[in-house]
Protein backbone atom coordinates (compact mmCIF):
# COMPACT_ATOMS: atom_id res chain seq x y z
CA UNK A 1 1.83 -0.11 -9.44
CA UNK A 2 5.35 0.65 -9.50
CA UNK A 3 8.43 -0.94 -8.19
CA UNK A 4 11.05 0.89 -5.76
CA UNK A 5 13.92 -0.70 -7.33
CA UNK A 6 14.08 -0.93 -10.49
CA UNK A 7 8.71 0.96 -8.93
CA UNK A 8 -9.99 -2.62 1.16
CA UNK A 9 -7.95 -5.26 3.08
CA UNK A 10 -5.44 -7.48 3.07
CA UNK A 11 -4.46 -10.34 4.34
CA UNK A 12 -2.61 -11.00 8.12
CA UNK A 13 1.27 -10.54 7.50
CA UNK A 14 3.59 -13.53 7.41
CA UNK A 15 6.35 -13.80 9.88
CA UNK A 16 9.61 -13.99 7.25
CA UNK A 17 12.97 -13.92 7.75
CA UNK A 18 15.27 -10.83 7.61
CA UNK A 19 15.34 -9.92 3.32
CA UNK A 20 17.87 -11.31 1.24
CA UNK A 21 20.47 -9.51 -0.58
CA UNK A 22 18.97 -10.90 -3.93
CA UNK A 23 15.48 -11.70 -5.54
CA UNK A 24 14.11 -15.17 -3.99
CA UNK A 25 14.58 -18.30 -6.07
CA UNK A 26 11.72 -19.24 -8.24
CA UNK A 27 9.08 -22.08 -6.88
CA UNK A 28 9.22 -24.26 -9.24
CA UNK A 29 11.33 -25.46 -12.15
CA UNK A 30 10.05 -24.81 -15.46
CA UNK A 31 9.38 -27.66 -17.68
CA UNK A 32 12.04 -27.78 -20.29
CA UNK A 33 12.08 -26.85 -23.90
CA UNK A 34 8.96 -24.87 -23.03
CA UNK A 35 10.68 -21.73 -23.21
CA UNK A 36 11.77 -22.09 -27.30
CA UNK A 37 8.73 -23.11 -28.46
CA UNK A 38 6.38 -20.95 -30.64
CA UNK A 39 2.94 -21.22 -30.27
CA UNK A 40 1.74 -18.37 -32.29
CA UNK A 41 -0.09 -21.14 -34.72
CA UNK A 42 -2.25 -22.06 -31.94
CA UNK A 43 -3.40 -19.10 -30.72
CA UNK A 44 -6.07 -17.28 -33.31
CA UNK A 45 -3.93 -13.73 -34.93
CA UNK A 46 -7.56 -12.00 -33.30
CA UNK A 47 -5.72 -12.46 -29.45
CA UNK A 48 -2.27 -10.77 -30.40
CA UNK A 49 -4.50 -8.03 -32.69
CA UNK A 50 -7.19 -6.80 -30.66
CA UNK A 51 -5.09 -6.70 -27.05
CA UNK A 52 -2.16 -5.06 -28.85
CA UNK A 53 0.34 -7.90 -27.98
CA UNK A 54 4.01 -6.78 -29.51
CA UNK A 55 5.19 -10.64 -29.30
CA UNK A 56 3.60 -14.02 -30.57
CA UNK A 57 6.56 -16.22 -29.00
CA UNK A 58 6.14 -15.66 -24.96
CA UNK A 59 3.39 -17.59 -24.40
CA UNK A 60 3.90 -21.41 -24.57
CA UNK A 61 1.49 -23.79 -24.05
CA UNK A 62 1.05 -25.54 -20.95
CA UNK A 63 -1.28 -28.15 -18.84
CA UNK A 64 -2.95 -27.46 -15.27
CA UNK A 65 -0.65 -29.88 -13.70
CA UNK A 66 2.41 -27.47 -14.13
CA UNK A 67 0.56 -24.72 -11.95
CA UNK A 68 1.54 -25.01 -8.51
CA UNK A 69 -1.17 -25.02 -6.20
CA UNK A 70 -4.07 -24.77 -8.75
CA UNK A 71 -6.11 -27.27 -6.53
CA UNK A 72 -4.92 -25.05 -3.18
CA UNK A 73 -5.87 -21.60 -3.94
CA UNK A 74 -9.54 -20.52 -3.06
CA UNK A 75 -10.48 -19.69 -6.82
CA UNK A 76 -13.60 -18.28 -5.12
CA UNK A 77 -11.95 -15.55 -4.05
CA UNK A 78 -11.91 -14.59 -7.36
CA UNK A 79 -14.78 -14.44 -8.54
CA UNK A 80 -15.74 -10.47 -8.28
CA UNK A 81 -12.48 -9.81 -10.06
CA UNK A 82 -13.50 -12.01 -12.47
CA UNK A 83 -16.43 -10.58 -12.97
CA UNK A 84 -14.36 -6.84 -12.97
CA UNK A 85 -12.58 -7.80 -15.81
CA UNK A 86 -16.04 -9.08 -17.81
CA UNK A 87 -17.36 -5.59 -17.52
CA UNK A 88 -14.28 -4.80 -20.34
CA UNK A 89 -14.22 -7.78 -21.99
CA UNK A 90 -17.47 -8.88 -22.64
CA UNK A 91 -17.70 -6.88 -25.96
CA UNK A 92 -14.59 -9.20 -27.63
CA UNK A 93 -16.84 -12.20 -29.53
CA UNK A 94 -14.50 -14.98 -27.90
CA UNK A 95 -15.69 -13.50 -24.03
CA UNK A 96 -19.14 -13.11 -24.41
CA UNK A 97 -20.65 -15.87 -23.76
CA UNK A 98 -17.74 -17.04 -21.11
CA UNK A 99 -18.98 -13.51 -19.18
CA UNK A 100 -22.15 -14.42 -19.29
CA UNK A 101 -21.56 -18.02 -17.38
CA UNK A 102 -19.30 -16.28 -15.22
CA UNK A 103 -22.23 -14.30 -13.68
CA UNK A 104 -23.45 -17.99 -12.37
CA UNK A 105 -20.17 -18.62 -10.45
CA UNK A 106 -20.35 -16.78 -7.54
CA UNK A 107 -21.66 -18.51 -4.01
CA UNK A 108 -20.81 -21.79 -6.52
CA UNK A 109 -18.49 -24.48 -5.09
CA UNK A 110 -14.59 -24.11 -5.31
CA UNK A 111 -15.06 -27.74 -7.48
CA UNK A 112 -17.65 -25.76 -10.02
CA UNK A 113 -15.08 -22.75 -10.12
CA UNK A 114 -12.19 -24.42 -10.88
CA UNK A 115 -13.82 -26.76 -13.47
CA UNK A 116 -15.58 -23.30 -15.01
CA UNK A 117 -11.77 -22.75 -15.92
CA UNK A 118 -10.31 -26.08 -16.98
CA UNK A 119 -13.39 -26.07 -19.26
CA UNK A 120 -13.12 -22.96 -20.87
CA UNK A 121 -9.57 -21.35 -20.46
CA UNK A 122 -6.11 -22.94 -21.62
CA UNK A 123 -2.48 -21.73 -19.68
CA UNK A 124 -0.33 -20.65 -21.39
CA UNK A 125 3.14 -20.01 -19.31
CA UNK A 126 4.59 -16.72 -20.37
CA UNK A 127 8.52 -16.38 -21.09
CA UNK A 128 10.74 -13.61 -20.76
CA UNK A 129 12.25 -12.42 -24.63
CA UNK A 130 15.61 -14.16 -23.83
CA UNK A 131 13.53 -17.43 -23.22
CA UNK A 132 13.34 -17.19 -19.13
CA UNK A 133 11.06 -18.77 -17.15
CA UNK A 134 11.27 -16.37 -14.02
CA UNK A 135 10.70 -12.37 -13.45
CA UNK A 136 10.51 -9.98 -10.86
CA UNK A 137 7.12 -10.02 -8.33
CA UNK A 138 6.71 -6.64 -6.79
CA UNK A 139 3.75 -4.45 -4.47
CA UNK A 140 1.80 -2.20 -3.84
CA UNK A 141 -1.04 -0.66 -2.25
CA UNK A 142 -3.64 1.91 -1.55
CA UNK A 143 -2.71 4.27 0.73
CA UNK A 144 -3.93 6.89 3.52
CA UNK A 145 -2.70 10.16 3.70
CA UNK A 146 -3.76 13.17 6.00
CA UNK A 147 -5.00 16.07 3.82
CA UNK A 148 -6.87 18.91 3.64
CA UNK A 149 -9.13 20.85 1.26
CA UNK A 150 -7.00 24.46 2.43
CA UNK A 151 -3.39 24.94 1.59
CA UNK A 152 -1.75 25.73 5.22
CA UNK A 153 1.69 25.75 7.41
CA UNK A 154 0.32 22.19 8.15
CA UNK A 155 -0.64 20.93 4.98
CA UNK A 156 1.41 22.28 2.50
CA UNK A 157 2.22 19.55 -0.31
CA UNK A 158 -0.26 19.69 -3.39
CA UNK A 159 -1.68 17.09 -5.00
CA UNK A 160 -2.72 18.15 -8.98
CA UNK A 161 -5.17 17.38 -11.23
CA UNK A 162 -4.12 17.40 -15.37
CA UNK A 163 -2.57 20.89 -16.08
CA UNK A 164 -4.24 22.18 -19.18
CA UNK A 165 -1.21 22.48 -21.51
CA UNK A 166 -0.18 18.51 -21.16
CA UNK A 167 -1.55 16.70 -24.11
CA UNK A 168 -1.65 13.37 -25.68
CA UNK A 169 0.28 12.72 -29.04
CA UNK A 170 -0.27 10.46 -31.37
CA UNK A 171 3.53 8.25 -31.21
CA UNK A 172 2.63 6.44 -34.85
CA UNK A 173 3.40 9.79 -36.14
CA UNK A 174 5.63 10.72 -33.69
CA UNK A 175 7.68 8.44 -32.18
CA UNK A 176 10.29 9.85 -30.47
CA UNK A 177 7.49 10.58 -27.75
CA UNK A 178 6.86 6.41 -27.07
CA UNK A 179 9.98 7.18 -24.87
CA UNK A 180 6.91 9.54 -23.05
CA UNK A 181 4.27 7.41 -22.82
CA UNK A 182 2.47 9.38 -25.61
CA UNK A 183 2.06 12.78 -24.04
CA UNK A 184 4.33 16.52 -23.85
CA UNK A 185 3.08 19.98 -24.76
CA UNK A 186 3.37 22.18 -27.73
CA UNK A 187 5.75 25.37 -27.74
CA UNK A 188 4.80 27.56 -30.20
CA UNK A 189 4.49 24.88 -33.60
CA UNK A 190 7.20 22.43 -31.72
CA UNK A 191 6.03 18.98 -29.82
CA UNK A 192 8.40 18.70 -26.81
CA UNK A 193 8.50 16.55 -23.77
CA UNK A 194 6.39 18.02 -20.75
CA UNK A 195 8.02 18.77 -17.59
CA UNK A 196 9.83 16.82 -15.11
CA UNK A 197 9.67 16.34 -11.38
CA UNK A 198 12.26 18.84 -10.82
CA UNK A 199 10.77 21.54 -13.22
CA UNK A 200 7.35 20.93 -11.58
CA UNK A 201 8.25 21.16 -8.26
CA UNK A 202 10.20 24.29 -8.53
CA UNK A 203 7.25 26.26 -10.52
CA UNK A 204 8.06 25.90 -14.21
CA UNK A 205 4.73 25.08 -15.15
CA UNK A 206 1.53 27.51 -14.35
CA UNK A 207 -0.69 24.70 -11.62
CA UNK A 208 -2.74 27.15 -9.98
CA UNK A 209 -6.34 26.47 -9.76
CA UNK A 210 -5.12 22.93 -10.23
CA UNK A 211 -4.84 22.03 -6.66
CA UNK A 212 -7.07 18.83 -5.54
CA UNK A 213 -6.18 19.07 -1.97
CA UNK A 214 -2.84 19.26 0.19
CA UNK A 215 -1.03 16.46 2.13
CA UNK A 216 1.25 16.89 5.11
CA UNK A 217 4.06 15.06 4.33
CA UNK A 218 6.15 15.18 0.94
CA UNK A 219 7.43 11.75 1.14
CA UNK A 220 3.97 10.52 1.21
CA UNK A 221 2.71 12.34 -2.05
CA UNK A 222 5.58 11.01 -3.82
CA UNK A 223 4.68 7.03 -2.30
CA UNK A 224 1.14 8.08 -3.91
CA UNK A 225 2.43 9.25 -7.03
CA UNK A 226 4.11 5.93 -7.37
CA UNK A 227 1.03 3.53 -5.85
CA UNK A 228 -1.10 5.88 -8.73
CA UNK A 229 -4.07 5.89 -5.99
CA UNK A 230 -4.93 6.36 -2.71
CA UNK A 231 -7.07 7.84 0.33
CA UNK A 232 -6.81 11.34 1.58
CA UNK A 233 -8.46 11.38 5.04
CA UNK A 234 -9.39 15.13 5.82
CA UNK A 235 -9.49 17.58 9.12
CA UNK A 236 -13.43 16.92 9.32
CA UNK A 237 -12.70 13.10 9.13
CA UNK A 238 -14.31 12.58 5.74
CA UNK A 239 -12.17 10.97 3.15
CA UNK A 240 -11.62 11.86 -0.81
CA UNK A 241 -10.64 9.09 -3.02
CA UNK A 242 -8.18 9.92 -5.30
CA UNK A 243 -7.25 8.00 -8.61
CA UNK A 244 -4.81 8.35 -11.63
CA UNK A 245 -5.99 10.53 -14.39
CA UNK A 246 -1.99 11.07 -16.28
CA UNK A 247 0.94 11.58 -16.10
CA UNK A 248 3.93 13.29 -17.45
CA UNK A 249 4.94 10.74 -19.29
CA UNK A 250 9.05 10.75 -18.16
CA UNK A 251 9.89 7.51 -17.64
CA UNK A 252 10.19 5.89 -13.59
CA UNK A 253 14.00 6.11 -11.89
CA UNK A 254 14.27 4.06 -8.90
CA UNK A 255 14.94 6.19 -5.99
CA UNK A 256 15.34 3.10 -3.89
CA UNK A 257 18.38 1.72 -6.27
CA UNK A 258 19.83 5.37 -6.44
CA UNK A 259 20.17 5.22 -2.75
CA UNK A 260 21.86 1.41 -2.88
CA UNK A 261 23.92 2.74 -5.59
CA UNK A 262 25.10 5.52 -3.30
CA UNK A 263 25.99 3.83 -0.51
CA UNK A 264 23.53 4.93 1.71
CA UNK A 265 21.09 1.96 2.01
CA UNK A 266 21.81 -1.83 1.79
CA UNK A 267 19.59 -3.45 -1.08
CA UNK A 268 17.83 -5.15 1.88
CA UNK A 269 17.01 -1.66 3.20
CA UNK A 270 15.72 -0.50 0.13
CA UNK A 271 12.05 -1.02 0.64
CA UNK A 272 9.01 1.28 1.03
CA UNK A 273 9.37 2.01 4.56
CA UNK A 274 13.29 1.54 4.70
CA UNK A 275 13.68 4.41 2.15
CA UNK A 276 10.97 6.39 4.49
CA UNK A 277 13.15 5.99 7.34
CA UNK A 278 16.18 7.37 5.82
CA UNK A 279 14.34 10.63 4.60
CA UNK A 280 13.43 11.44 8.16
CA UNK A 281 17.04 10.76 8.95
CA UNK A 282 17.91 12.98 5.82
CA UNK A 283 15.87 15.94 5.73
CA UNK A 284 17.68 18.61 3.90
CA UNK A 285 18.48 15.84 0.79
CA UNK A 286 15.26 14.60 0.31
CA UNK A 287 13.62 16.97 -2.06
CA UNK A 288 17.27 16.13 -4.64
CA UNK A 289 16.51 12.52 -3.64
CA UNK A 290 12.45 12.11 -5.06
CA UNK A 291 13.31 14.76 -8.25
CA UNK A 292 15.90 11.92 -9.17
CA UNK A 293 12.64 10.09 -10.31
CA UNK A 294 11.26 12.46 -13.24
CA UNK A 295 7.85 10.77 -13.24
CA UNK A 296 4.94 12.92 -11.77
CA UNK A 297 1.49 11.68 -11.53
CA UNK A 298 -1.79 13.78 -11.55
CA UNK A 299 -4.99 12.83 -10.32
CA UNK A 300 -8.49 13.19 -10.14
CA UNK A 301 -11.22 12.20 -7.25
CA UNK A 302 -13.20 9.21 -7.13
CA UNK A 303 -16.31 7.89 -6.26
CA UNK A 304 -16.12 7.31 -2.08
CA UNK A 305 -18.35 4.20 -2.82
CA UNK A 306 -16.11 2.36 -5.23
CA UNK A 307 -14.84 -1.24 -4.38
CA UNK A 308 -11.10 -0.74 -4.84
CA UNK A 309 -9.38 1.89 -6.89
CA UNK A 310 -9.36 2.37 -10.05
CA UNK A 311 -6.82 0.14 -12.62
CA UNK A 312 -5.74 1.11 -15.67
CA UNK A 313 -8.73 -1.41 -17.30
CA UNK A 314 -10.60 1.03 -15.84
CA UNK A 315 -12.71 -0.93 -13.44
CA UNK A 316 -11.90 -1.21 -9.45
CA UNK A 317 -8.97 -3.71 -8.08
CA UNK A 318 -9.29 -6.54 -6.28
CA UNK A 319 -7.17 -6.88 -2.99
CA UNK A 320 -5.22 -10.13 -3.73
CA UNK A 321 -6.69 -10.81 -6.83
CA UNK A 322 -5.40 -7.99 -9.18
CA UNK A 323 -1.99 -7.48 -10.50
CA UNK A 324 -0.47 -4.82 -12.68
CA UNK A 325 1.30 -5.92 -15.86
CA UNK A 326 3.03 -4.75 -19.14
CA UNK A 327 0.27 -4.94 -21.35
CA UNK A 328 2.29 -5.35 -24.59
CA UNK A 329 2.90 -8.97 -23.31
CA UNK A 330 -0.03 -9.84 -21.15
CA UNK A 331 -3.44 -9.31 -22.80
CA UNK A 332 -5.56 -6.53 -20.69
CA UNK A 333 -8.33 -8.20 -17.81
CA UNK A 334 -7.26 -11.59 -18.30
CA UNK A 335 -6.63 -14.33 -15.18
CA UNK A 336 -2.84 -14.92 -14.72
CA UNK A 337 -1.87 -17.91 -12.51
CA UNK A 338 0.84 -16.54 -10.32
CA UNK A 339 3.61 -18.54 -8.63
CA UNK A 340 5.63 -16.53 -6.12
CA UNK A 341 6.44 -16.04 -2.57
CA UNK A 342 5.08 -14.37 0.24
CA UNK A 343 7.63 -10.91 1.03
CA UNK A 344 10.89 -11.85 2.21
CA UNK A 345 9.95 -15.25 2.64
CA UNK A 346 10.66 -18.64 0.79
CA UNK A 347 6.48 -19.40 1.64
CA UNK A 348 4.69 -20.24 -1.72
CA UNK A 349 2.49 -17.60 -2.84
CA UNK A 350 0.11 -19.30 -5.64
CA UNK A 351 -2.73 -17.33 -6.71
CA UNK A 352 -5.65 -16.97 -9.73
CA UNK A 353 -5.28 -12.90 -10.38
CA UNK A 354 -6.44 -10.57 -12.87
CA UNK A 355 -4.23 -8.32 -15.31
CA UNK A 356 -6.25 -5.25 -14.50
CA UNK A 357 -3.61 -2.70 -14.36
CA UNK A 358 -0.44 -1.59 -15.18
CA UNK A 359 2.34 1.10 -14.53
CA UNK A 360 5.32 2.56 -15.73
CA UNK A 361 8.11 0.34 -13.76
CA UNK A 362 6.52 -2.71 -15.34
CA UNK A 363 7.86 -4.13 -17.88
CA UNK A 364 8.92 -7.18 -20.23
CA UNK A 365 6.80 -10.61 -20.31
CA UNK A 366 7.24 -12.10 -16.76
CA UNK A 367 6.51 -9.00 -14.51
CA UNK A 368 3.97 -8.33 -12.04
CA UNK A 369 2.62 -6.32 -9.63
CA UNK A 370 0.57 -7.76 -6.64
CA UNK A 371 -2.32 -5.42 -5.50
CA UNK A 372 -2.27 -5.80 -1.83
CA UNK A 373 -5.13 -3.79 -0.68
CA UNK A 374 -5.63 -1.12 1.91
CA UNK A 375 -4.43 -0.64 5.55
CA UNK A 376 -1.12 -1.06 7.07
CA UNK A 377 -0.54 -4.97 6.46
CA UNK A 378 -0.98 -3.59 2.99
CA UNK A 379 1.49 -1.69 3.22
CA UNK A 380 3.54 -3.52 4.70
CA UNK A 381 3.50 -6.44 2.77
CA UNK A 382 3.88 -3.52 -0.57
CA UNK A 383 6.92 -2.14 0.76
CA UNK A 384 8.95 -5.40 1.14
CA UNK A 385 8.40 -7.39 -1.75
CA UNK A 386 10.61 -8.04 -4.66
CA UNK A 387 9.87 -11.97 -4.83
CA UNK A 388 10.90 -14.48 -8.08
CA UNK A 389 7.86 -15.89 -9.73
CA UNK A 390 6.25 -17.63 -12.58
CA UNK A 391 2.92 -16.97 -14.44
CA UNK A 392 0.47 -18.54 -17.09
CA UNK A 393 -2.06 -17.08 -18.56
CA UNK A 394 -5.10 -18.59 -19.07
CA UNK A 395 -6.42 -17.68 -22.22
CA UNK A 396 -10.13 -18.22 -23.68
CA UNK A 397 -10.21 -21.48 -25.98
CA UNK A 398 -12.48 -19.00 -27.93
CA UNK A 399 -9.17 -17.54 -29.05
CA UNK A 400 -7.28 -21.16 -30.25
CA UNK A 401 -7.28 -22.60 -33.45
CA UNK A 402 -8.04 -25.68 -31.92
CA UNK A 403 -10.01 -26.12 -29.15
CA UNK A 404 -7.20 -27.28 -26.79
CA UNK A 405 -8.41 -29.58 -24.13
């Protein structure tokens, strides 16, 4: 959910090019003058209200011929996320009844899908607050660690659930703590910030008894910590599921851009697996290298039977079908039209998705997160990309003043 520089299965990978020293060009043009104009009158006050929406002038309205590849992509595929999302939003009046006709759609033909959403939904292409068109397109992915249920030589790393003294504050009447994401600890009759990476790791605050399980490798944890979910495969060969349940609320530093900054990796180096490699070469300045990044997630176990982890909607992801967005800009469960690229390619990536989740590295209007999936093409395909792209959301004509056609 998070980008490295700034934070089920998946598809085959795509043979790309080596990366390029800057994000990849947008696909398409946007039309013009649809940046600066503000369409808050005809969208009902009810969308920006009940979703929690901190701008009315982002969202411009738009027509299904600007979304390339809307008669390409396999809106089938979908479907289930679709129908993910409905299990949230079906108790907002203007999704009701859509939900309801959604459960008809799936084994339906691509021709029924797509006509189930030029009937009912409206784009709306989604602008940056300085009026651009284009934002940054970023992984990630569930992954598999190797864990175990005892703390030992071999498996050493702990992965926590909530510590008991970390609690949530109300930022209306405190603000100063919207800077950490709404939670910190008390000290005596004082609200202050709750540890950081750093403090954590070197014992400041009291986690025993608070141990889920232990990892083998370090790095690993912290590429968990930053995915927010993942698979712990155990010494018996079962596996434990485990999901985001909070964290500390200090805001994400990009280890990946530290290390650019340094000197010590290119920007085309800078992925997942490049920043992997150079801890192995690094050993001894690792640990100084992941407390850079005061964020620390804790966790809690899932359900082994579950789909696709757990977003922050609170029902499971979708591989290819699920992003993570901010969700002060993009209402919470509803389909985004995506225009990107595949990783480190120029190779359109144009995709129906769902915003069901978001993450702390994600922010501002036109920002996303693709969910990849699980398994090493996953991964992969996670690690690498930090693509341009467009997006539109399609919003409910149940929310319009006028029923937009």
């Amino acid at each position: 959910m998070i980008m490295l520089l700034s934070a089920c299965s998946s598809p085959p990978l795509k043979k790309a090019p080596p990366p390029p020293e800057e994000i990849s060009a947008p696909i398409i043009e946007a039309s013009k003058n649809s940046a600066t104009r503000d369409t808050s009158a005809a969208i009902r006050p009810t969308l920006f209200s009940s979703f929690g929406l901190k701008s009315k002038t982002h969202l411009t309205p738009s027509g299904w011929a600007e979304l390339p590849g809307w008669h390409a992509d396999r809106i089938s595929d979908g479907a289930s996320a679709l129908l993910q999302s409905c299990r949230v939003l079906d108790k907002f009046t203007e999704w009701a009844l859509l939900c309801q006709k959604a459960q008809s759609l799936i084994n339906t033909s691509e021709a029924n899908q797509r006509q189930f959403y030029e009937t009912h939904f409206a784009p709306f292409k989604v602008n940056n607050q300085d009026g651009a068109p284009s934002g940054l397109v970023t992984g990630y992915y569930e992954p598999l660690l190797q864990g175990s249920l005892t703390r030992s030589r071999e498996y050493p790393y702990p992965a926590y659930g909530v510590p008991d003294d970390l609690i949530s504050i109300d930022v209306k009447q405190y603000p100063l703590f919207k800077e950490f994401r709404g939670v910190g600890r008390r000290v005596g009759a004082d609200l202050i910030p709750y540890f950081t990476r750093e403090e954590i790791e070197q014992g400041s605050v009291n986690l025993n008894g608070k141990e889920i399980l232990w990892v083998k490798d370090k790095v690993e944890l912290f590429f968990l910590q930053i995915q927010g979910s993942g698979r712990v495969q155990l010494e018996d060969g079962r596996t434990i599921r485990l999901g985001f349940a909070k964290s500390n609320g200090h805001p994400y530093r990009s280890i990946g851009k530290s290390l650019v900054s340094k000197g010590e990796l290119k920007l085309s180096q800078a992925s997942m697996q490049g920043i992997k490699r150079w801890g192995a070469r690094n050993p001894d300045k690792i640990d100084a290298l992941l407390q850079e990044n005061p964020s620390y997630v804790f966790f809690r176990t899932l359900p082994a039977n579950l789909s696709g982890p757990i977003g922050s909607l609170g029902v499971p992801l979708t591989a290819n079908r699920s992003i993570a967005v901010d969700d002060t800009y993009i209402p919470a469960g509803f389909p985004v039209y995506l225009a990107t690229s595949w990783p480190n390619s120029s190779d359109p990536l144009n995709q129906l998705m769902f915003a069901q989740d978001k993450g702390g590295a994600i922010k501002g209007a036109v920002r996303a997160d693709y969910f990849w999936g699980f398994g090493e093409s996953a991964a992969t395909n996670a690690g690498k990309m930090k693509q341009a792209g467009l997006m539109w959301v399609l919003i409910p004509k149940t929310f319009l003043a006028t029923q937009n056609k």
